[in-house]
N, C-alpha and C. Protein backbone atom coordinates (compact mmCIF):
# COMPACT_ATOMS: atom_id res chain seq x y z
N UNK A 1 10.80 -9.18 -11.82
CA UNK A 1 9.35 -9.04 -11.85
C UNK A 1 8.89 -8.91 -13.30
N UNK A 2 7.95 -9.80 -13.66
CA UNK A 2 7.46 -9.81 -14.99
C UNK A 2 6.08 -9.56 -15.19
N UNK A 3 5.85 -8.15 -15.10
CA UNK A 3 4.41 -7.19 -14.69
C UNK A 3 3.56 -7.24 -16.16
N UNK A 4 2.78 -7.20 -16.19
CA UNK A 4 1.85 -7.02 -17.53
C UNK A 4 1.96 -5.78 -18.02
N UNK A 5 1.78 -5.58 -19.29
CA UNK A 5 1.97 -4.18 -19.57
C UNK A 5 0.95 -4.06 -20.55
N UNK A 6 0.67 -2.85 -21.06
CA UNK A 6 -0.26 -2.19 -21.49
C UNK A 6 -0.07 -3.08 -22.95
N UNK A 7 -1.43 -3.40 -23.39
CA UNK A 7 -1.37 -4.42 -25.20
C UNK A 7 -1.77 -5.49 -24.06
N UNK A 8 -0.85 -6.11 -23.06
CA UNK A 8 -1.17 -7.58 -22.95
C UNK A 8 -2.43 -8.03 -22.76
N UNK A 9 -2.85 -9.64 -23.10
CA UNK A 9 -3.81 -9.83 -22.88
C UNK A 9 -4.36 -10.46 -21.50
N UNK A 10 -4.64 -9.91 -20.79
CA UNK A 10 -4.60 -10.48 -18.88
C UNK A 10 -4.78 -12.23 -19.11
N UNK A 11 -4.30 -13.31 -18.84
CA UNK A 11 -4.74 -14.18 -18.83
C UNK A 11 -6.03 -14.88 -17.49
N UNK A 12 -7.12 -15.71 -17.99
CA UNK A 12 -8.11 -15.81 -16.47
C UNK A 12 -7.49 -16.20 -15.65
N UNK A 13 -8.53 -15.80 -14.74
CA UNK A 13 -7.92 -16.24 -13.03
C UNK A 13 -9.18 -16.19 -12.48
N UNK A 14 -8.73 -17.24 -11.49
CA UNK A 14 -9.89 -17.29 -9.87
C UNK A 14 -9.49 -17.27 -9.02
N UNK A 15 -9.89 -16.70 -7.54
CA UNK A 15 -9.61 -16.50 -6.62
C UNK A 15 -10.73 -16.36 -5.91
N UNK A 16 -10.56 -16.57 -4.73
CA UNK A 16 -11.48 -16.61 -3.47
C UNK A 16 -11.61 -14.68 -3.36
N UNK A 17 -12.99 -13.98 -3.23
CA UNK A 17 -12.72 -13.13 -2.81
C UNK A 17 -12.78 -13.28 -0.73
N UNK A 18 -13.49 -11.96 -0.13
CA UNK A 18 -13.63 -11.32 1.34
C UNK A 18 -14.54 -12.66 2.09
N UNK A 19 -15.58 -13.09 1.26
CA UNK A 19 -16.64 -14.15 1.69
C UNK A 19 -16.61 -15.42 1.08
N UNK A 20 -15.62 -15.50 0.34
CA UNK A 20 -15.16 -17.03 0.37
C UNK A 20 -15.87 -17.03 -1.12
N UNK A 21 -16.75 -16.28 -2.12
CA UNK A 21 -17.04 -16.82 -3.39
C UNK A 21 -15.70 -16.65 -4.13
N UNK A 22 -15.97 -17.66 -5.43
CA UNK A 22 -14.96 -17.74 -6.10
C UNK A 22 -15.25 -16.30 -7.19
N UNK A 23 -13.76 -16.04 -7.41
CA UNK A 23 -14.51 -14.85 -8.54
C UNK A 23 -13.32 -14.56 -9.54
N UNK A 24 -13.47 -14.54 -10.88
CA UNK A 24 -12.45 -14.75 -12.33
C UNK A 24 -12.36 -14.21 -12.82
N UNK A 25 -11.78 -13.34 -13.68
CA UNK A 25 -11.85 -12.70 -15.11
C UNK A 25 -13.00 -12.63 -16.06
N UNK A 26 -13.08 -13.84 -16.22
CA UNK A 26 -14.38 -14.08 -17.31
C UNK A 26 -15.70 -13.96 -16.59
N UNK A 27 -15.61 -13.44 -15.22
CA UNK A 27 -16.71 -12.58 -15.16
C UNK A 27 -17.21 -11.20 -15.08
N UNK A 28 -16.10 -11.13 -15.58
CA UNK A 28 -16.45 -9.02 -16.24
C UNK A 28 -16.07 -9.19 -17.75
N UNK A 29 -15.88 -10.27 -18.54
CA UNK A 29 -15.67 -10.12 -20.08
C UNK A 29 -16.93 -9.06 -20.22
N UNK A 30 -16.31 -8.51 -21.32
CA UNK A 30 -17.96 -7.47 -21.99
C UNK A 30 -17.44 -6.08 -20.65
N UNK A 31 -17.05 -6.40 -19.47
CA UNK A 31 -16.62 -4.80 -19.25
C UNK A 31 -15.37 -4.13 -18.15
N UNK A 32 -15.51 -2.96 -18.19
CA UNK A 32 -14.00 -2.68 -17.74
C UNK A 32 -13.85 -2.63 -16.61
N UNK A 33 -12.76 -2.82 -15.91
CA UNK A 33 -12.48 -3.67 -14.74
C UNK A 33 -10.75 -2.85 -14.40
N UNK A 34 -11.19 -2.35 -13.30
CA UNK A 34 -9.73 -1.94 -12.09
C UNK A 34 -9.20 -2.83 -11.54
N UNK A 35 -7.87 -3.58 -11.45
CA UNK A 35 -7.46 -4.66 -10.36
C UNK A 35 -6.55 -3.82 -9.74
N UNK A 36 -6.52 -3.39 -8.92
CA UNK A 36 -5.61 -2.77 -7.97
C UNK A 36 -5.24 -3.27 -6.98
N UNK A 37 -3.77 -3.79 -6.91
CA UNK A 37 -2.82 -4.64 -5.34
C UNK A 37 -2.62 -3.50 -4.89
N UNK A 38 -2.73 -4.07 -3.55
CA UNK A 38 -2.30 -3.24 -2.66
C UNK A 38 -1.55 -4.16 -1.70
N UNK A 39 -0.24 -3.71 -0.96
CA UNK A 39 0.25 -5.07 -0.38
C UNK A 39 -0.12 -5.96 0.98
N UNK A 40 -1.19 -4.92 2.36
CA UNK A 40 -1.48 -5.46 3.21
C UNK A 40 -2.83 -4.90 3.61
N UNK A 41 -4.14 -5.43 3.77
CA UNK A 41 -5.15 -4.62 4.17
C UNK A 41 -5.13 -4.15 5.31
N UNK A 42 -6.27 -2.93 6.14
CA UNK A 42 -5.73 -1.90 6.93
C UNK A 42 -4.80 -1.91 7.17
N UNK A 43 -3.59 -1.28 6.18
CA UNK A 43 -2.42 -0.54 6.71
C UNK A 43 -2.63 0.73 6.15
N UNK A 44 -2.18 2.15 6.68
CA UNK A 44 -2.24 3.63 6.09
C UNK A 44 -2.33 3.21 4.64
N UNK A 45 -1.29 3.13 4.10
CA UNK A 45 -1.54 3.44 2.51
C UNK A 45 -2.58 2.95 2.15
N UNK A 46 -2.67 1.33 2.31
CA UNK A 46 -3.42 0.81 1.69
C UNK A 46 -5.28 1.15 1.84
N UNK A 47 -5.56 1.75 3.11
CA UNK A 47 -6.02 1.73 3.38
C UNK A 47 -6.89 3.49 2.74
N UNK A 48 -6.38 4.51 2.77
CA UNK A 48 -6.00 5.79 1.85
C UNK A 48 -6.55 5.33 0.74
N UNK A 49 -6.16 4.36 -0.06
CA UNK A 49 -6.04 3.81 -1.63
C UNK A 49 -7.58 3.40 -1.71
N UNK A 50 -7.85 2.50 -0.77
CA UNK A 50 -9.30 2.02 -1.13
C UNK A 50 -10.08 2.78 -0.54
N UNK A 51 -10.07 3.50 0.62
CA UNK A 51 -11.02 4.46 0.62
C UNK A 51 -11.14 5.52 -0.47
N UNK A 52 -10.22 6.19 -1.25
CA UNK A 52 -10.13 7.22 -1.99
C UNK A 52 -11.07 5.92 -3.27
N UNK A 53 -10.68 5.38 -3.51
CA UNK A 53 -11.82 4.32 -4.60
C UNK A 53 -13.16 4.40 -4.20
N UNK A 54 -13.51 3.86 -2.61
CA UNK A 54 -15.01 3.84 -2.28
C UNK A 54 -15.24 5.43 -2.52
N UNK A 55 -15.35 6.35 -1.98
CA UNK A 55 -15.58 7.30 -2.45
C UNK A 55 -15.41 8.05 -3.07
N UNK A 56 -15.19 7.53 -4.64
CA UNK A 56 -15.26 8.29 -5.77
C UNK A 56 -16.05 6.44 -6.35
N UNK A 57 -16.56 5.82 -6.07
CA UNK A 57 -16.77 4.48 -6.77
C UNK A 57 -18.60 4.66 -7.83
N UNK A 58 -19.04 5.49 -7.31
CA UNK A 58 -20.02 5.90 -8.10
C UNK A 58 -19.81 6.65 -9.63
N UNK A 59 -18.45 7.54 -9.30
CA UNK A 59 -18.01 7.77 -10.32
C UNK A 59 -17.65 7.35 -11.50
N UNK A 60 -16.10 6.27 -10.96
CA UNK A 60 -15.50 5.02 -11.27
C UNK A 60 -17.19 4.44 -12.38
N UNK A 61 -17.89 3.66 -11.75
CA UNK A 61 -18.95 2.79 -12.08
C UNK A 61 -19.79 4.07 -13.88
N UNK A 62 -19.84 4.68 -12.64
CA UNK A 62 -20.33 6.15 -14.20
C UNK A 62 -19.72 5.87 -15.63
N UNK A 63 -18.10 5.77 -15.28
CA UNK A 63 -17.03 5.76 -16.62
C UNK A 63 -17.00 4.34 -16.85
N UNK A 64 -17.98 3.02 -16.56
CA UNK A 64 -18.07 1.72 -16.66
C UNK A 64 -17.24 1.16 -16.26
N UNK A 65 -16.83 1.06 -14.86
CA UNK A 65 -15.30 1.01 -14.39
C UNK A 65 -16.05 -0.73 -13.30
N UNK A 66 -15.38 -1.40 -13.49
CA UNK A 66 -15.77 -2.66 -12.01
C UNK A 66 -14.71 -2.35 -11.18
N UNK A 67 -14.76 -2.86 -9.87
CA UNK A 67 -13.19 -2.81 -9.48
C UNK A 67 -13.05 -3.66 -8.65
N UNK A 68 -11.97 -4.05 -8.20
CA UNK A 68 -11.57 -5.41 -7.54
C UNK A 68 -10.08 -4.91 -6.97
N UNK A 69 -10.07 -5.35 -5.63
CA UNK A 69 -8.79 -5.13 -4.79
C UNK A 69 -7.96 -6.31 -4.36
N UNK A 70 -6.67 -6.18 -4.84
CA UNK A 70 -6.20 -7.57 -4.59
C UNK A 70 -4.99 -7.59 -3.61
N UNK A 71 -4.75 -8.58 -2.67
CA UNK A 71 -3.59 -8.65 -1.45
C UNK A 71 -3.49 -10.28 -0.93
N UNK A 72 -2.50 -10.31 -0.36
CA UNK A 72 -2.31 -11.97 -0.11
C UNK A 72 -2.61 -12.05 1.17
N UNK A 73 -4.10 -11.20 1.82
CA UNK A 73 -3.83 -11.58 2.87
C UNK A 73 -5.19 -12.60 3.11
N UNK A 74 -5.83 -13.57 4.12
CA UNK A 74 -6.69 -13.92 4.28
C UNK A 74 -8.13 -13.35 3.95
N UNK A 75 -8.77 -14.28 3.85
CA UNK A 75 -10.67 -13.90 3.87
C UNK A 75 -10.93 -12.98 5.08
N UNK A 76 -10.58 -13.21 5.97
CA UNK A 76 -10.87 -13.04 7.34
C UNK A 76 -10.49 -11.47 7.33
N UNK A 77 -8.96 -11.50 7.23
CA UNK A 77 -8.43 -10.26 7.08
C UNK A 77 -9.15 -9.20 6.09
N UNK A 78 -9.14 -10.08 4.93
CA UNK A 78 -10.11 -9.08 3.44
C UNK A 78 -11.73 -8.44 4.02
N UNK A 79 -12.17 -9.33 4.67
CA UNK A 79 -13.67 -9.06 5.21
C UNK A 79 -13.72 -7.97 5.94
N UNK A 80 -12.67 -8.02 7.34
CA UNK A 80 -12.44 -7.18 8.16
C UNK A 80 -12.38 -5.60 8.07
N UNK A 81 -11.38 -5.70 6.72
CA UNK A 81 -11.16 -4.28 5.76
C UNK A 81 -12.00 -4.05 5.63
N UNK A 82 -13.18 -4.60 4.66
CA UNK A 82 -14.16 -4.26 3.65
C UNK A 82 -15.27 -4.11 4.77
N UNK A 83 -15.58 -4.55 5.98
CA UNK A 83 -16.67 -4.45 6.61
C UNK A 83 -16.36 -3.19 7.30
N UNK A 84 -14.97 -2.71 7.91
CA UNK A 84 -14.47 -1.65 8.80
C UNK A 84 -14.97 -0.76 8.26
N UNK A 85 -14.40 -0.60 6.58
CA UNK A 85 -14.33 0.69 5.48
C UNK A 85 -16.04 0.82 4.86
N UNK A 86 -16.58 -0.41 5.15
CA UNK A 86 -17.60 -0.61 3.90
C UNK A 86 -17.59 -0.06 2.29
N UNK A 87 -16.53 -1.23 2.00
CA UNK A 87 -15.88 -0.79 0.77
C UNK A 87 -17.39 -1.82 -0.20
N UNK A 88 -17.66 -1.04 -1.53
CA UNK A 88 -18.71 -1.55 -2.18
C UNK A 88 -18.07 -2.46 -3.27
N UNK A 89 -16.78 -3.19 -3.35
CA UNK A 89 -16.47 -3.62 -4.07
C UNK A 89 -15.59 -4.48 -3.53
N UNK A 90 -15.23 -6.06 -4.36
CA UNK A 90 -15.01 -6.94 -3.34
C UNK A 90 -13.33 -7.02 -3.32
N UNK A 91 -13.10 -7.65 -2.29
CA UNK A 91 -11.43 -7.74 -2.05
C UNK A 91 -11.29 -9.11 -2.34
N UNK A 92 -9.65 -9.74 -3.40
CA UNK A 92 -9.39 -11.00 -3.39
C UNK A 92 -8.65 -11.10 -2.16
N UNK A 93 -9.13 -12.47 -1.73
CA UNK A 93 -7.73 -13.08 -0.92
C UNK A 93 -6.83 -14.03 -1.54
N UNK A 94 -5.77 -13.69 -1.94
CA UNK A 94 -5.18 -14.15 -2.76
C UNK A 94 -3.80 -14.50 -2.34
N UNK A 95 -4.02 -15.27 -1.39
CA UNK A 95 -3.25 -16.21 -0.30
C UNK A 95 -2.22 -17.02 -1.38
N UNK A 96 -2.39 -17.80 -1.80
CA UNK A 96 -1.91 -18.30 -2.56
C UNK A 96 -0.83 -18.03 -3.99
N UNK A 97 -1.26 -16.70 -3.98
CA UNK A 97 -0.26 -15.65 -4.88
C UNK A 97 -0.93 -16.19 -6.69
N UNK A 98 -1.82 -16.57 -6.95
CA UNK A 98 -2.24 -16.57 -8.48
C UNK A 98 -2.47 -15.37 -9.14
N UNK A 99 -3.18 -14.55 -8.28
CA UNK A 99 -3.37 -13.51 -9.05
C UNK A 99 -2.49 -12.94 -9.31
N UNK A 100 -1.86 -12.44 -8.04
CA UNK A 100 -0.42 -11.74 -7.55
C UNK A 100 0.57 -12.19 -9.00
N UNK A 101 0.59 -13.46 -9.09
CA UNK A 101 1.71 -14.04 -9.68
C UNK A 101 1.18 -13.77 -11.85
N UNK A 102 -0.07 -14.06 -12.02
CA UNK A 102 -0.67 -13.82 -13.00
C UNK A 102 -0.02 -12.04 -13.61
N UNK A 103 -0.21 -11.70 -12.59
CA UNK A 103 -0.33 -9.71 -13.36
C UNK A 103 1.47 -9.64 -13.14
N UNK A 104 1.96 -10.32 -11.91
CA UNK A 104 3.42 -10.10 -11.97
C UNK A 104 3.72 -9.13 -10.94
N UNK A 105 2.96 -8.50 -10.20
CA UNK A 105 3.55 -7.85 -9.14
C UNK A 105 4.17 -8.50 -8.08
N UNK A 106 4.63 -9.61 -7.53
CA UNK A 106 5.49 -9.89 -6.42
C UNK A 106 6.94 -9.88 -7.04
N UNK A 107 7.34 -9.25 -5.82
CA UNK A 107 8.69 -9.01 -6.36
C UNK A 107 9.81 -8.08 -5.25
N UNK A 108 11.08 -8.21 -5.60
CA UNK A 108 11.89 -7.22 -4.41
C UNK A 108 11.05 -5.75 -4.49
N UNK A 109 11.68 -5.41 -2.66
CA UNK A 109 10.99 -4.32 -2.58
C UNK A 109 12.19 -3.88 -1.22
N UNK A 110 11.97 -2.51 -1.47
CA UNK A 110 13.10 -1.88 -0.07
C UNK A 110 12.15 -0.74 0.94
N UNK A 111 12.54 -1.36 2.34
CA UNK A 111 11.81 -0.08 3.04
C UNK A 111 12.90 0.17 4.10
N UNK A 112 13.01 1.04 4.49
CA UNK A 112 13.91 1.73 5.30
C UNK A 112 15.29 0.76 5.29
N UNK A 113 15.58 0.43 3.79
CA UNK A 113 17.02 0.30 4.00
C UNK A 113 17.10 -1.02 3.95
N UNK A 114 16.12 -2.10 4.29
CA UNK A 114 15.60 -3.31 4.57
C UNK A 114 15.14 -3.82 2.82
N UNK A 115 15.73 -4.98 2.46
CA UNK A 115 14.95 -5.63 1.19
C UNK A 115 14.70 -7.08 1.54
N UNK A 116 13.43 -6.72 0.57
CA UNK A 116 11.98 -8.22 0.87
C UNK A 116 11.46 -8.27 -0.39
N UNK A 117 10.86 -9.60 -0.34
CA UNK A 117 9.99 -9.61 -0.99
C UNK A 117 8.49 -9.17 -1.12
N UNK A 118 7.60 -8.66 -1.72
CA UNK A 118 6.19 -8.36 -1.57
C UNK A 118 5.61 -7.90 -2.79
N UNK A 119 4.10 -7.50 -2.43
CA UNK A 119 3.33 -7.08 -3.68
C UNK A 119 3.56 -5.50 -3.95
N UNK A 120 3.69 -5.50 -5.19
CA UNK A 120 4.18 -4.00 -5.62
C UNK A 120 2.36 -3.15 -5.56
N UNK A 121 2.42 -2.37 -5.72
CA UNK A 121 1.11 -1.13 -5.73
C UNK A 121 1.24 -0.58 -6.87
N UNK A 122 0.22 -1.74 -7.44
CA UNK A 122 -0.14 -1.48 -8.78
C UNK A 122 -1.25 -1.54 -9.52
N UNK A 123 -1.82 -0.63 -10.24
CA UNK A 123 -3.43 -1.04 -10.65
C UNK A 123 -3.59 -1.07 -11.97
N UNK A 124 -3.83 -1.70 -12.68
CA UNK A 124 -4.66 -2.11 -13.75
C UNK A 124 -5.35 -2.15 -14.61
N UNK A 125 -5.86 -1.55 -15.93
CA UNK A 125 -7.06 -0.94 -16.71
C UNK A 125 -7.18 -1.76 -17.23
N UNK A 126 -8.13 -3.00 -17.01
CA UNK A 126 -8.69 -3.75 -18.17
C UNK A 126 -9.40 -3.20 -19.00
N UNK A 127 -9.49 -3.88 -20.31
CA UNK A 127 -10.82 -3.38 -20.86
C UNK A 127 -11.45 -4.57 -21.39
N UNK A 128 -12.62 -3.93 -21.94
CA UNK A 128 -14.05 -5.39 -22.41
C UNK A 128 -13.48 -6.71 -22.48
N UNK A 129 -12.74 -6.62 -23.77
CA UNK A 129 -12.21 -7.46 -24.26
C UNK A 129 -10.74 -8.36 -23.26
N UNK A 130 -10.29 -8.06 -22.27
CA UNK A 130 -9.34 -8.54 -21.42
C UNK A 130 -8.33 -8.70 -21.74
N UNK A 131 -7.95 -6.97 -22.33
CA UNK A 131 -6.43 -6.75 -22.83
C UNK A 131 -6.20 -5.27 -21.39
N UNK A 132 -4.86 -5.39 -21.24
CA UNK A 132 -4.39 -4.25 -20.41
C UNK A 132 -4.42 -2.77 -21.32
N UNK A 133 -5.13 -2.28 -20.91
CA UNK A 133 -5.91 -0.52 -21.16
C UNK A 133 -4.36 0.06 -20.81
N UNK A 134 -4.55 0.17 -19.06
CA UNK A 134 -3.26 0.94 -18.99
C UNK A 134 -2.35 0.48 -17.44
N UNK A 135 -0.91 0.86 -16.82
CA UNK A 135 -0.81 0.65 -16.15
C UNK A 135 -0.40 1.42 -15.54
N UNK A 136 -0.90 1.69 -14.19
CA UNK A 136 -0.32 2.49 -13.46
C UNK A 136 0.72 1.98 -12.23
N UNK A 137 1.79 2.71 -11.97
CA UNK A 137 2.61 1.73 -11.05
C UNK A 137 3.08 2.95 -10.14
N UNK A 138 2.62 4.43 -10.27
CA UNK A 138 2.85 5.19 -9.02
C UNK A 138 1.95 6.28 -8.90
N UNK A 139 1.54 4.99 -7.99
CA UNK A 139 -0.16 5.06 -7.25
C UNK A 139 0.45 6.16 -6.13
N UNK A 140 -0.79 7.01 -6.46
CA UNK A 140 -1.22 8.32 -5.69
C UNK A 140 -2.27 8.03 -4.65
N UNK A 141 -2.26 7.35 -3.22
CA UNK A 141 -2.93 7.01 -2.43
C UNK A 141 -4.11 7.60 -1.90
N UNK A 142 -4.01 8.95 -2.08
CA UNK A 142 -4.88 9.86 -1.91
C UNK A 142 -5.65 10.14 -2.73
N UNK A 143 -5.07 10.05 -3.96
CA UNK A 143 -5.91 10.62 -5.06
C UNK A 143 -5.75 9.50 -6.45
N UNK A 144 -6.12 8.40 -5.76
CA UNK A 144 -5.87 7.17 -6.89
C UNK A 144 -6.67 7.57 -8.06
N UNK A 145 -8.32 7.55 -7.74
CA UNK A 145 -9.52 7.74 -8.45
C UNK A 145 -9.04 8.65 -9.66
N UNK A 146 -8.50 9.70 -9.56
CA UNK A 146 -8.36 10.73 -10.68
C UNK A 146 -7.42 10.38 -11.56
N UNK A 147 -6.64 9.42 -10.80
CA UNK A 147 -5.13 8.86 -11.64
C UNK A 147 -6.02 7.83 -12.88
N UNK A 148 -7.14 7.30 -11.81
CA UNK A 148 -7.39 6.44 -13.06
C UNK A 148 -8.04 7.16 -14.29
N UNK A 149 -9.04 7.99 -13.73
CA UNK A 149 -10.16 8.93 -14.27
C UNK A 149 -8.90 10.00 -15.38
């Protein structure tokens, strides 16, 4: 796995977000921006993770924060989340693995003993300029918001 690390400069990307617009990098140049994977929408964790974001997201926005949630799963699926949770910020579907593959989170992973491949749970600190701020890679599901804060 060849993850971005803090200095790098994110290279652009597009992706389909929840409703099918296209949406890139170079449209938060000028400000700072959360990308946080998560590996499957409504599942517990993931699901923990972005709610603990929606409600603290006024905050987040306070400290000039954008944020964007990323997973390989469908529009359909992304919508579903975001309409269930009414999350105020949009989800990629990133089916295709660009983004995924851009920041470098797919990669081996072990669960009960079992190894696969998938997206690691990892989030992101851009800043203005679209260099990596900071990275976090052990995400506190409950209490993401403060990890970033």
């Amino acid at each position: 796995m060849n993850t971005l690390k803090q200095g790098d400069i994110v290279p652009n990307f597009t992706s389909k977000d929840e409703q099918g617009n296209k949406i890139s990098l170079s449209d938060y140049k000028g400000k700072k921006l959360i990308v946080f994977f998560y590996p499957k929408a409504d599942t517990p964790g993931c699901t923990l993770e972005a709610c603990n974001l929606r409600d603290n997201y006024k905050e987040l926005q306070e400290n000039g924060y954008e944020l964007l949630g990323v997973s390989a799963d469908s529009e359909k699926k992304q919508a579903n989340f975001k309409n269930k949770y009414e999350f105020p910020f949009p989800l990629l579907a990133d089916e295709d693995k660009t983004v995924i593959n851009t920041f470098g989170v797919w990669g081996p992973k072990k669960f009960m003993g079992r190894e696969y491949e998938g997206i690691h749970r990892i989030t992101f600190l851009i800043d203005e300029n679209g260099f990596v701020e900071r990275v976090i890679d052990k995400v506190k599901t409950k209490d993401h918001a403060s990890q970033i804060l």
